[in-house]
C-alpha atoms as a PDB file:
ATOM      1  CA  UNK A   1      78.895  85.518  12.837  1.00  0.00           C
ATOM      2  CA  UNK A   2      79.193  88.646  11.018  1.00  0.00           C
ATOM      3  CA  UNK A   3      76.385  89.718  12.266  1.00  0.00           C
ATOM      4  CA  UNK A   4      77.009  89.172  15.999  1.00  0.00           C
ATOM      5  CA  UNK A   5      80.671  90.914  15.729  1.00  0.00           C
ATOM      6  CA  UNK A   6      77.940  94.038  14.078  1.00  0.00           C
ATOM      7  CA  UNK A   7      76.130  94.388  17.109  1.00  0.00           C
ATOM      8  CA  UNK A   8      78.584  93.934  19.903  1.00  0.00           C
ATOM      9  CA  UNK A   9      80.713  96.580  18.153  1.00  0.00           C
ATOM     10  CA  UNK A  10      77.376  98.830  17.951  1.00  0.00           C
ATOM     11  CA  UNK A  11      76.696  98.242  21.634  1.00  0.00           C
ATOM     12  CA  UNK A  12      79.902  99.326  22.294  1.00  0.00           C
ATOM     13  CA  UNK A  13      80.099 102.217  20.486  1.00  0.00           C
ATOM     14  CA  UNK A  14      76.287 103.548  22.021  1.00  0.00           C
ATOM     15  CA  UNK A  15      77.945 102.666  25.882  1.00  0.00           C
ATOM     16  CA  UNK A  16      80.464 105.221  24.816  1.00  0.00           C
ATOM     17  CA  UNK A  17      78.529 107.454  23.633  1.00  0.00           C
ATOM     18  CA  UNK A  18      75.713 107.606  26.673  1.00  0.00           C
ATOM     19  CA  UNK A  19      78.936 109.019  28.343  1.00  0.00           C
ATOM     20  CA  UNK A  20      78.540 112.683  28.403  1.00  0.00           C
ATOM     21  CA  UNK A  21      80.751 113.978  31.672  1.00  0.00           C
ATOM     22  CA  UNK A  22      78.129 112.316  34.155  1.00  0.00           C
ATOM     23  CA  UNK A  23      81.513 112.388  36.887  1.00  0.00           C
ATOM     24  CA  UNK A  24      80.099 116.222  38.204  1.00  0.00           C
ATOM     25  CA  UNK A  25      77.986 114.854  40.461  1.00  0.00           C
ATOM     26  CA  UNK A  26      80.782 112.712  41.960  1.00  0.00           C
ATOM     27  CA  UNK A  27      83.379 115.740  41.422  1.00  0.00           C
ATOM     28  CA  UNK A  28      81.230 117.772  43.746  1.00  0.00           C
ATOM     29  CA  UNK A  29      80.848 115.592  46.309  1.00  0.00           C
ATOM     30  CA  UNK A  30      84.327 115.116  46.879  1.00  0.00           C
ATOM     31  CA  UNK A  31      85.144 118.621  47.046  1.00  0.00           C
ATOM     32  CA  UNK A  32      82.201 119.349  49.425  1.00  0.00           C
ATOM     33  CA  UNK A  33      83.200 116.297  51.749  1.00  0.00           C
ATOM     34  CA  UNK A  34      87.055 117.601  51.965  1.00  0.00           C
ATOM     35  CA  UNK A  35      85.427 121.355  52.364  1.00  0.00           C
ATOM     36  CA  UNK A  36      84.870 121.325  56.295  1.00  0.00           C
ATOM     37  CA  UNK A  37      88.064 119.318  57.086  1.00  0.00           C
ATOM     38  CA  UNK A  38      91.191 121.559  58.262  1.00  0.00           C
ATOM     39  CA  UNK A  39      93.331 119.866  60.447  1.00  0.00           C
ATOM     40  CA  UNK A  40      96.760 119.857  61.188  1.00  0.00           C
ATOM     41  CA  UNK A  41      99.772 117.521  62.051  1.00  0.00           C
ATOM     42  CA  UNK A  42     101.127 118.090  65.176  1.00  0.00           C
ATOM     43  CA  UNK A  43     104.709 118.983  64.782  1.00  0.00           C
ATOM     44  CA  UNK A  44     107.091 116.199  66.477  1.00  0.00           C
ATOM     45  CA  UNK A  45     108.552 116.785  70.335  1.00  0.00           C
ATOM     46  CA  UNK A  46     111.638 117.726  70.284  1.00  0.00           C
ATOM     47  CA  UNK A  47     114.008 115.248  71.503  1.00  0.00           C
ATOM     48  CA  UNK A  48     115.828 115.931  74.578  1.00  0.00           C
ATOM     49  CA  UNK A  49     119.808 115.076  75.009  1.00  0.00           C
ATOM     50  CA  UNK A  50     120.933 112.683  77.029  1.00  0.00           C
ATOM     51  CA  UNK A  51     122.325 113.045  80.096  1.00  0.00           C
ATOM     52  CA  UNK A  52     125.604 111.150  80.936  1.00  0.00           C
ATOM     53  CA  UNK A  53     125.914 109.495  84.106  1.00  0.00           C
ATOM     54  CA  UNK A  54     129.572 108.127  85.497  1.00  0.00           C
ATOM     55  CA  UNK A  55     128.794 105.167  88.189  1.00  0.00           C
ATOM     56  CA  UNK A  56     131.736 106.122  90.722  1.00  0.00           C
ATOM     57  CA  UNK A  57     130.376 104.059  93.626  1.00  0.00           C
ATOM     58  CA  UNK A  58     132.756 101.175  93.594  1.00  0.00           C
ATOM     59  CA  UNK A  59     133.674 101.644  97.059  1.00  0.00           C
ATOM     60  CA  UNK A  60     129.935 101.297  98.467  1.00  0.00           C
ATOM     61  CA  UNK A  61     128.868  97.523  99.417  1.00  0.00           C
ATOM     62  CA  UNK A  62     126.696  95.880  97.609  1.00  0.00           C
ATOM     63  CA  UNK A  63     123.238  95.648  98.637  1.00  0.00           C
ATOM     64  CA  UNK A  64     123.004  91.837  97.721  1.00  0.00           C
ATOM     65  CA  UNK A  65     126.045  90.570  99.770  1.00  0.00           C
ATOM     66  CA  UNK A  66     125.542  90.026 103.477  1.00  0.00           C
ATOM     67  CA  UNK A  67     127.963  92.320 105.725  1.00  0.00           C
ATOM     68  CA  UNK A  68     129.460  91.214 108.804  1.00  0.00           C
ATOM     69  CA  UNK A  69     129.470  92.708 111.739  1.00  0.00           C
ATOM     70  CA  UNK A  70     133.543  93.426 111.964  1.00  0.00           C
ATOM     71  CA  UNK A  71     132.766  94.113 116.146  1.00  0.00           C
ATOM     72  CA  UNK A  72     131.396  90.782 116.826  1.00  0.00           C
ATOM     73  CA  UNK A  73     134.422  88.799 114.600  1.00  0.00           C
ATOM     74  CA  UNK A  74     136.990  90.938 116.142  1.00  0.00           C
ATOM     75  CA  UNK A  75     135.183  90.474 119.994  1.00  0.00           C
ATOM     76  CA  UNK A  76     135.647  86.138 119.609  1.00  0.00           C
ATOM     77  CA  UNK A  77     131.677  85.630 118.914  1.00  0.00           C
ATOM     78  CA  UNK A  78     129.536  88.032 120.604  1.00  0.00           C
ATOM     79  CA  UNK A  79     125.931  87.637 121.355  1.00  0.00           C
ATOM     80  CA  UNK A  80     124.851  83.838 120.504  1.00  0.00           C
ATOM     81  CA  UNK A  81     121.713  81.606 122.342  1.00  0.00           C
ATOM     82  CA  UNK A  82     122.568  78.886 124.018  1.00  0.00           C
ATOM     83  CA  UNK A  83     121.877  76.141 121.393  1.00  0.00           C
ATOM     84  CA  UNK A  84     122.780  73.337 123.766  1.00  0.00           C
ATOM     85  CA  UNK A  85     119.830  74.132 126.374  1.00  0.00           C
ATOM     86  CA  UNK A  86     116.960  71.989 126.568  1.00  0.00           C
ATOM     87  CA  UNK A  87     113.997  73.888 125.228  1.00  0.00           C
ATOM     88  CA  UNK A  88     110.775  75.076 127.157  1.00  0.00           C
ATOM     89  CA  UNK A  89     107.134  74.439 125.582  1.00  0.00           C
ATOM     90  CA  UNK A  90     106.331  77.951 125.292  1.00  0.00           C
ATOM     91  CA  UNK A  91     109.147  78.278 123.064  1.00  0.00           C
ATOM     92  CA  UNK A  92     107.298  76.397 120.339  1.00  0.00           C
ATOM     93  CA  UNK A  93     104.907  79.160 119.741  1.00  0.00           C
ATOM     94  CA  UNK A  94     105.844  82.258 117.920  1.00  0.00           C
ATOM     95  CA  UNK A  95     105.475  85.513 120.827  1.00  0.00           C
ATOM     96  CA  UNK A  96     102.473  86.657 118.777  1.00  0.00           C
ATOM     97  CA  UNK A  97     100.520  83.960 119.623  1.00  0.00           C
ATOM     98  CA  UNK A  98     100.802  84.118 123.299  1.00  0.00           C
ATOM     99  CA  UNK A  99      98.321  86.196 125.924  1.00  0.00           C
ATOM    100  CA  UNK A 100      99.290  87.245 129.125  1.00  0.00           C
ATOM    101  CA  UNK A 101      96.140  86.359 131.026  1.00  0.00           C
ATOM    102  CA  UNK A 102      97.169  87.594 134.596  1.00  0.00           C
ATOM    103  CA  UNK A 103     100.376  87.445 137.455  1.00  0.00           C
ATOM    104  CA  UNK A 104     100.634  85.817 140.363  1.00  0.00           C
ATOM    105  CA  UNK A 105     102.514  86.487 144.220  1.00  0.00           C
ATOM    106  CA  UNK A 106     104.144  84.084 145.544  1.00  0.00           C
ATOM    107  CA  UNK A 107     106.452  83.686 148.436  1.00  0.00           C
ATOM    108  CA  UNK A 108     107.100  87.600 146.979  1.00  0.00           C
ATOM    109  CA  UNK A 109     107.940  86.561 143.364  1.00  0.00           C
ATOM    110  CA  UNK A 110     105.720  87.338 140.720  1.00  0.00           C
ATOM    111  CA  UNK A 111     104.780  85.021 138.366  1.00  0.00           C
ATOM    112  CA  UNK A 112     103.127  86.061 135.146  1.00  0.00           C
ATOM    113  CA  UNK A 113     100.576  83.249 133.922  1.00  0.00           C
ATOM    114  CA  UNK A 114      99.976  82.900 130.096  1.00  0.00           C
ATOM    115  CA  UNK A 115      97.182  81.126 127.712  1.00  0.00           C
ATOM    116  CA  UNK A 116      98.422  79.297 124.499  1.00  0.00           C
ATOM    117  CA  UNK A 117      96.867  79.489 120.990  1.00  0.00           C
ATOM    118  CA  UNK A 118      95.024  76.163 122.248  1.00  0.00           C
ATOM    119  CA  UNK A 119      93.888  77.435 125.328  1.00  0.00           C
ATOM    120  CA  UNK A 120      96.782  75.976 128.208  1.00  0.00           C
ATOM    121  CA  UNK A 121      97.628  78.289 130.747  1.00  0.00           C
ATOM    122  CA  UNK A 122     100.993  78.249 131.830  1.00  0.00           C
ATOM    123  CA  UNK A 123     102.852  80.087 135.072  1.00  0.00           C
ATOM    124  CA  UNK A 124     106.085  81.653 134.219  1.00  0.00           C
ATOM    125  CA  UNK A 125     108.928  83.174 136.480  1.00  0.00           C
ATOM    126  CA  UNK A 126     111.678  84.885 135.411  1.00  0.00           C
ATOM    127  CA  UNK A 127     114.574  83.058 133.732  1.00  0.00           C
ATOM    128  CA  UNK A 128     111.789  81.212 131.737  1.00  0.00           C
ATOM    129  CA  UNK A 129     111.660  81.327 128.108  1.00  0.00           C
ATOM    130  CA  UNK A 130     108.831  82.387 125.007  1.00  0.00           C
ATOM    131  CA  UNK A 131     108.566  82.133 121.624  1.00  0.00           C
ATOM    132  CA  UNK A 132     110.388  81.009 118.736  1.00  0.00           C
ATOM    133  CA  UNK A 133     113.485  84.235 119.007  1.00  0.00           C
ATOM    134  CA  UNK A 134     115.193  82.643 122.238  1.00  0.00           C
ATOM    135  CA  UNK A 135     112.891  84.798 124.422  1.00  0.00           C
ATOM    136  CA  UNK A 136     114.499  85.431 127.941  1.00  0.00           C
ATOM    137  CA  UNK A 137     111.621  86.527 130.487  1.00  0.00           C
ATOM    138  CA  UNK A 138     114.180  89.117 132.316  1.00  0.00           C
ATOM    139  CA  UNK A 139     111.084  91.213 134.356  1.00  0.00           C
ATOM    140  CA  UNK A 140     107.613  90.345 135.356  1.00  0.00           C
ATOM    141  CA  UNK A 141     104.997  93.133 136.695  1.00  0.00           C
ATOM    142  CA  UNK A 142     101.183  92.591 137.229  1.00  0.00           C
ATOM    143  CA  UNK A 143     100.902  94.377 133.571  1.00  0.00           C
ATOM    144  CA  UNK A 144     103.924  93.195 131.170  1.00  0.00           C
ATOM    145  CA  UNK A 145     106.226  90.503 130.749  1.00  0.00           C
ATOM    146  CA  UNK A 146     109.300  91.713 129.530  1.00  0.00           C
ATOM    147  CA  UNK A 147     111.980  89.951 127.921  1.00  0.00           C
ATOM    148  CA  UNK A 148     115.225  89.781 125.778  1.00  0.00           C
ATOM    149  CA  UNK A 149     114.827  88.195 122.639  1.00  0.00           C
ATOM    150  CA  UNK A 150     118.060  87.237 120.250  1.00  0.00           C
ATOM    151  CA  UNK A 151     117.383  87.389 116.356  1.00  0.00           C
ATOM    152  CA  UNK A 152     119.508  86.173 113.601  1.00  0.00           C
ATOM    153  CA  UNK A 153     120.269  89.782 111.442  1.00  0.00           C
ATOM    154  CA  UNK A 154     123.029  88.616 109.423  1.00  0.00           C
ATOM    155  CA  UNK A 155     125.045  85.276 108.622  1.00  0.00           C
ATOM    156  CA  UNK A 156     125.652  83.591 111.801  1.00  0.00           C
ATOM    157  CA  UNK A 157     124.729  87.253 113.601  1.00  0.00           C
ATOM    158  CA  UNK A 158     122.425  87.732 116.494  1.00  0.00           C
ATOM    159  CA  UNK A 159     121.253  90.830 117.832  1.00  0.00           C
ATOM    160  CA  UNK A 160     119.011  91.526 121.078  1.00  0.00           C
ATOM    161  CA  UNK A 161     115.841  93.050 120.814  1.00  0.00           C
ATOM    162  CA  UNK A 162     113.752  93.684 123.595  1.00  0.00           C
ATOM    163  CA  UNK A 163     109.886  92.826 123.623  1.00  0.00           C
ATOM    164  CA  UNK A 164     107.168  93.150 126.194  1.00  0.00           C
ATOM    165  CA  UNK A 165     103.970  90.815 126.458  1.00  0.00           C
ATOM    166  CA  UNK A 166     101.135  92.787 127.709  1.00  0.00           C
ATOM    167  CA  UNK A 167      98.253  91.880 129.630  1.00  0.00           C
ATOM    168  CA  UNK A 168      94.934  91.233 127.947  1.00  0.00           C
ATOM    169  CA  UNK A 169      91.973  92.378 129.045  1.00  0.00           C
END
């Protein structure tokens, strides 16, 4: 046992000495590697001040409430359809989908005549109505149908907006 505790110790001490500064090689390579490298931090931005902003629009409606018109309360209604009328079959189509295919004379009216989405053509005079915005047909040339349309803006508001129907080609 003696014996074996002789030569590990003797191993050890030639390992130690077989050391004789061999870390140049490795010494020189790091200081060649680090050698082309020059770089610098960027310095940080500077950080701006803030700005102080007093909100001083309390007067100013909000955007997400529905206004009223005050004319229409104060005038007892104003501008409504008649939702008790009996409604026409063109009025089941929105305007957009209706053509004006022609007009017709007769006994010195003029009649305008228009095609459905599914293909129906239909004579109209004025008084008659179109589309889904209670359109009135208020004037009928060989070109245009014009008429007066009423459209909900608002809670229980209704405003009239004139349209025209032209004649396709």
């Amino acid at each position: 046992m003696k014996t074996r505790q002789l030569a590990m110790l003797s191993a050890m001490f030639l390992l130690m000495a077989c050391d004789t500064g061999g870390y140049s090689d490795l010494e020189t390579f790091v200081s060649n590697s680090s050698a082309g490298m020059h770089g610098q931090v960027d310095p940080l931005p500077e950080v701006k001040s803030y700005a102080f902003f007093t909100y001083e629009a309390f007067e100013i409606p909000s955007p997400f409430v529905p206004r009223k018109n005050e004319q229409i309360q104060d005038s007892g209604g104003g501008i409504k359809p008649d939702l008790d009328r009996r409604k026409e079959f063109l009025e089941g189509f929105p305007l957009e989908s209706l053509e004006m295919v022609g007009s017709l004379e007769q006994d010195k009216k003029i009649y305008g005549v228009i095609k459905t989405p599914e293909g129906n053509l239909l004579r109209v005079g004025v008084g008659n109505y179109l589309g889904q915005d209670y359109g009135e047909i208020k004037q009928i040339s060989e070109s245009e149908i014009e008429l007066r349309e009423l459209v909900q803006d608002g809670v229980n508001e209704w405003t009239e907006r004139i349209s025209t129907l032209m004649l396709k080609n």
